[in-house]
C-alpha atoms as a PDB file:
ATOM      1  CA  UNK A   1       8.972   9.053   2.982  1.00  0.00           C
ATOM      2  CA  UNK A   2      12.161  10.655   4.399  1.00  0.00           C
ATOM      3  CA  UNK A   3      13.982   9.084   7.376  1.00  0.00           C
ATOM      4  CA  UNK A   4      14.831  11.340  10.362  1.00  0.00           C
ATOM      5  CA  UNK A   5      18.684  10.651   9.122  1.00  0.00           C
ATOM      6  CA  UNK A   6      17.544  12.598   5.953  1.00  0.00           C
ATOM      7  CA  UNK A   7      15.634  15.375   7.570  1.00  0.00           C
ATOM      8  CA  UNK A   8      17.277  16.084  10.809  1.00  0.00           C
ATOM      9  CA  UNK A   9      20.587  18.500  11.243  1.00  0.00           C
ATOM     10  CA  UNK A  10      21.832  16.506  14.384  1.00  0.00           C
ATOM     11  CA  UNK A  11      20.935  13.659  15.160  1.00  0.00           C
ATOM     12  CA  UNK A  12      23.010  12.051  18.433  1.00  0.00           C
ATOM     13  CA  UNK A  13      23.379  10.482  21.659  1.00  0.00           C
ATOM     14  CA  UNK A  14      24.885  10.527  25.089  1.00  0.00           C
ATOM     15  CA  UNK A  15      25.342   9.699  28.046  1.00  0.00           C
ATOM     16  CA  UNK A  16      22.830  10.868  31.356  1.00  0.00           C
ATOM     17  CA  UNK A  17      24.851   9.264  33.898  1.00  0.00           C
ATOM     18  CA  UNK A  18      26.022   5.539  33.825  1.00  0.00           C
ATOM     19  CA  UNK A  19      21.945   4.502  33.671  1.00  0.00           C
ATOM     20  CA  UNK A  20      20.240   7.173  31.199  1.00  0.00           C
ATOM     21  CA  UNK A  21      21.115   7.942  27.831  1.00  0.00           C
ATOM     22  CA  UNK A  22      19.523  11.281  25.946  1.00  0.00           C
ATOM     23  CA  UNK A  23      19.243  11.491  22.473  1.00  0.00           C
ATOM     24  CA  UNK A  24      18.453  14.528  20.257  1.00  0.00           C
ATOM     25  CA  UNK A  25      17.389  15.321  17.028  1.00  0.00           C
ATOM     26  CA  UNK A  26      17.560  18.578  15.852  1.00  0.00           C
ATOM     27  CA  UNK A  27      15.968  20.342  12.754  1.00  0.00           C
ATOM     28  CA  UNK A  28      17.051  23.379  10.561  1.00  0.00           C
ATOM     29  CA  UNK A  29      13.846  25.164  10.619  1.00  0.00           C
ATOM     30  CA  UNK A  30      10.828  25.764  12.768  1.00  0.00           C
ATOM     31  CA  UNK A  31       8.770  24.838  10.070  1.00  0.00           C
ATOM     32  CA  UNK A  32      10.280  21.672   9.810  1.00  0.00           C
ATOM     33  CA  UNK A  33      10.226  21.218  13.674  1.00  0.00           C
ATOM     34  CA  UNK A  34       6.583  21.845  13.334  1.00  0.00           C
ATOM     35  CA  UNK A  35       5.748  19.472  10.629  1.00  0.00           C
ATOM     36  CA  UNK A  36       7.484  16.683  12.479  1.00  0.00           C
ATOM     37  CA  UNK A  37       6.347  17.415  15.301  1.00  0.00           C
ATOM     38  CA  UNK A  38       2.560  17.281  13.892  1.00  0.00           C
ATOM     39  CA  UNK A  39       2.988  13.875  12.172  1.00  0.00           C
ATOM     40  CA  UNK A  40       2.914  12.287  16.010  1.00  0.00           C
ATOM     41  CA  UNK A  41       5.524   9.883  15.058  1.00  0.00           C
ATOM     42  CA  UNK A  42       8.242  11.022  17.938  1.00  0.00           C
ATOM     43  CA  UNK A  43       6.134   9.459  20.791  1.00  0.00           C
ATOM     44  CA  UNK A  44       7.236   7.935  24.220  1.00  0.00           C
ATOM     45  CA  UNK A  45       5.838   4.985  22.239  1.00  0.00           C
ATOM     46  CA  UNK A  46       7.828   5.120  19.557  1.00  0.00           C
ATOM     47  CA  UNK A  47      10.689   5.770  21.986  1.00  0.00           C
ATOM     48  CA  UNK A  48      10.023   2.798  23.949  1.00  0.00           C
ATOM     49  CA  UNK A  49       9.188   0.546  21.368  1.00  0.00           C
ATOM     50  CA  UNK A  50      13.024   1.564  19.337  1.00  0.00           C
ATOM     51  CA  UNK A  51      15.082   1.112  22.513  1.00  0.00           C
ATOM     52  CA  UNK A  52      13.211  -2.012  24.258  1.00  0.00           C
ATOM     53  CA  UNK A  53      12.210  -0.206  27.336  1.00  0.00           C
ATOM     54  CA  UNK A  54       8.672   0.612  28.728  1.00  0.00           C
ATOM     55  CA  UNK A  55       7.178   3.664  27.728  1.00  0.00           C
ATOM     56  CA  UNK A  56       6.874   5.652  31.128  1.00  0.00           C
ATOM     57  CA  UNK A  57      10.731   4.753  31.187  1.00  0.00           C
ATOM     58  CA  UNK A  58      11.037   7.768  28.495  1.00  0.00           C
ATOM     59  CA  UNK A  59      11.085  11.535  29.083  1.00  0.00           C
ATOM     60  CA  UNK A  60      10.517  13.212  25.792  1.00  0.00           C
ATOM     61  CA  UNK A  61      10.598  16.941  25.485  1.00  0.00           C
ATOM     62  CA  UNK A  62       9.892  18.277  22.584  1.00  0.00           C
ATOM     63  CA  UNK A  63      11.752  21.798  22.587  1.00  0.00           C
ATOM     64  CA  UNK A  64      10.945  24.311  20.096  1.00  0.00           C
ATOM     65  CA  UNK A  65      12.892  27.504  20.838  1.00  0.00           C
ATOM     66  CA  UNK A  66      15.561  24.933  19.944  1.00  0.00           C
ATOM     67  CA  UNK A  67      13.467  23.219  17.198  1.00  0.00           C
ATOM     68  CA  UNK A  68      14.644  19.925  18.824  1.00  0.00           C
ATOM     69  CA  UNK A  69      13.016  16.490  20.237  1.00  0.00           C
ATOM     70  CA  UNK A  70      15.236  15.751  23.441  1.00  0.00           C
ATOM     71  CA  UNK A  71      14.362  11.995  25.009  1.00  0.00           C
ATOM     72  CA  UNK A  72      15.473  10.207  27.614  1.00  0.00           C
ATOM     73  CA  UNK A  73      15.418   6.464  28.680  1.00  0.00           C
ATOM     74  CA  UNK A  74      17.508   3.899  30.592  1.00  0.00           C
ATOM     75  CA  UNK A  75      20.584   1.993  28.786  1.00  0.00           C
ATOM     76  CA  UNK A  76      20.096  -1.247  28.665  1.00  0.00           C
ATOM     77  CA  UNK A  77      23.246  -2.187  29.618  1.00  0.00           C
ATOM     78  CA  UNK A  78      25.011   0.191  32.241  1.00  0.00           C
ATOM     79  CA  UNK A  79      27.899   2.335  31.198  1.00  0.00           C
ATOM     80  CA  UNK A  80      31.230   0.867  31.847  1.00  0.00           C
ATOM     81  CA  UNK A  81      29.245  -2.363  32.795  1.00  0.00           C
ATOM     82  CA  UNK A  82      30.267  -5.808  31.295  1.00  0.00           C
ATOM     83  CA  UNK A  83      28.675  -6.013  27.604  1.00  0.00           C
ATOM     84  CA  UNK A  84      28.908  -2.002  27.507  1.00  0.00           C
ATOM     85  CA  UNK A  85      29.993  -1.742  23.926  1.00  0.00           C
ATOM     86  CA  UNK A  86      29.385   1.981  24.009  1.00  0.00           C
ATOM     87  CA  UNK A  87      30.718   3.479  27.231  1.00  0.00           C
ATOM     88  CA  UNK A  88      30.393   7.176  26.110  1.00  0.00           C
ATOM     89  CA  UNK A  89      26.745   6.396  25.015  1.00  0.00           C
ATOM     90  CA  UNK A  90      27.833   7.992  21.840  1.00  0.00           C
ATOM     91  CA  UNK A  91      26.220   5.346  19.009  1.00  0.00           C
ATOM     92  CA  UNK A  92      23.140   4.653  20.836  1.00  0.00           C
ATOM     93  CA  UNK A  93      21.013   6.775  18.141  1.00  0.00           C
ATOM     94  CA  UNK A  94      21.273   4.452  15.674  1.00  0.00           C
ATOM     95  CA  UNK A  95      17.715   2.548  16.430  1.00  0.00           C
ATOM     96  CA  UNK A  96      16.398   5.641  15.125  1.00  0.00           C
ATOM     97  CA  UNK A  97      18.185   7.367  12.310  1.00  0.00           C
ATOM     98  CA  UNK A  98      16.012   4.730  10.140  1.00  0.00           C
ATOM     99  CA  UNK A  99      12.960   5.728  11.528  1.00  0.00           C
ATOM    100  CA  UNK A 100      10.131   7.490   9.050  1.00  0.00           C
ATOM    101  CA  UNK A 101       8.451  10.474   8.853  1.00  0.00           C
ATOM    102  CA  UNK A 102       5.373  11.676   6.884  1.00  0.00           C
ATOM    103  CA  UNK A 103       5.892  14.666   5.502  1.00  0.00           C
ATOM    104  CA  UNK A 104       6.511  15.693   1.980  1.00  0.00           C
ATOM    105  CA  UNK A 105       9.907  17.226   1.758  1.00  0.00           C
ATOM    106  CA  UNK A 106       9.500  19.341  -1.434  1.00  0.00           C
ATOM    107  CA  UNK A 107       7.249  22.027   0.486  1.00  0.00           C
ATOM    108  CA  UNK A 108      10.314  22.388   3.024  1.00  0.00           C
ATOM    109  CA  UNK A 109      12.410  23.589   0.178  1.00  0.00           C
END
């Protein structure tokens, strides 16, 4: 089963304000936007359960015209704040580059 490190073109984080970080994960192809997005795997759930914050703490918008997941949730430690080791909110996507999805790659080639 792929990982969304394996799958996705972009796959990043950043800052939304000193509070919020927003990750993204971005795919090559609509069809590939689609199948991910039909697994149910990139949930405010999963969101929540990757980042250790409550669930309605996560926006998720899954954005198609841009074949991209977009989500949303508080930093657990503010930006610039003491124990920030990531003021720019740059490595936060880490939690989930190792995160599965069920799809069979070879029909995407």
């Amino acid at each position: 089963m792929p990982a969304i490190k394996d799958i996705a073109s972009v796959c990043r984080s950043k800052n939304a304000g000193p509070f919020m970080v927003t990750l993204d994960i971005v795919f090559e192809t609509d069809d590939l936007f689609d199948r991910v997005a039909a697994t149910g795997v990139l949930t405010r759930e999963r969101f929540a359960t990757l980042y250790q914050v409550r669930p309605e703490q996560v926006q998720l918008t899954p954005y198609r015209a841009a074949r991209a997941f977009k989500a949303t949730l508080p930093r657990l430690v503010s930006s610039g704040d003491v124990g920030d080791t990531d003021v720019y909110g740059s490595q936060q996507h880490a939690p989930m580059l190792d995160l599965e999805i069920p799809i069979d790659m070879e029909r995407a080639r």
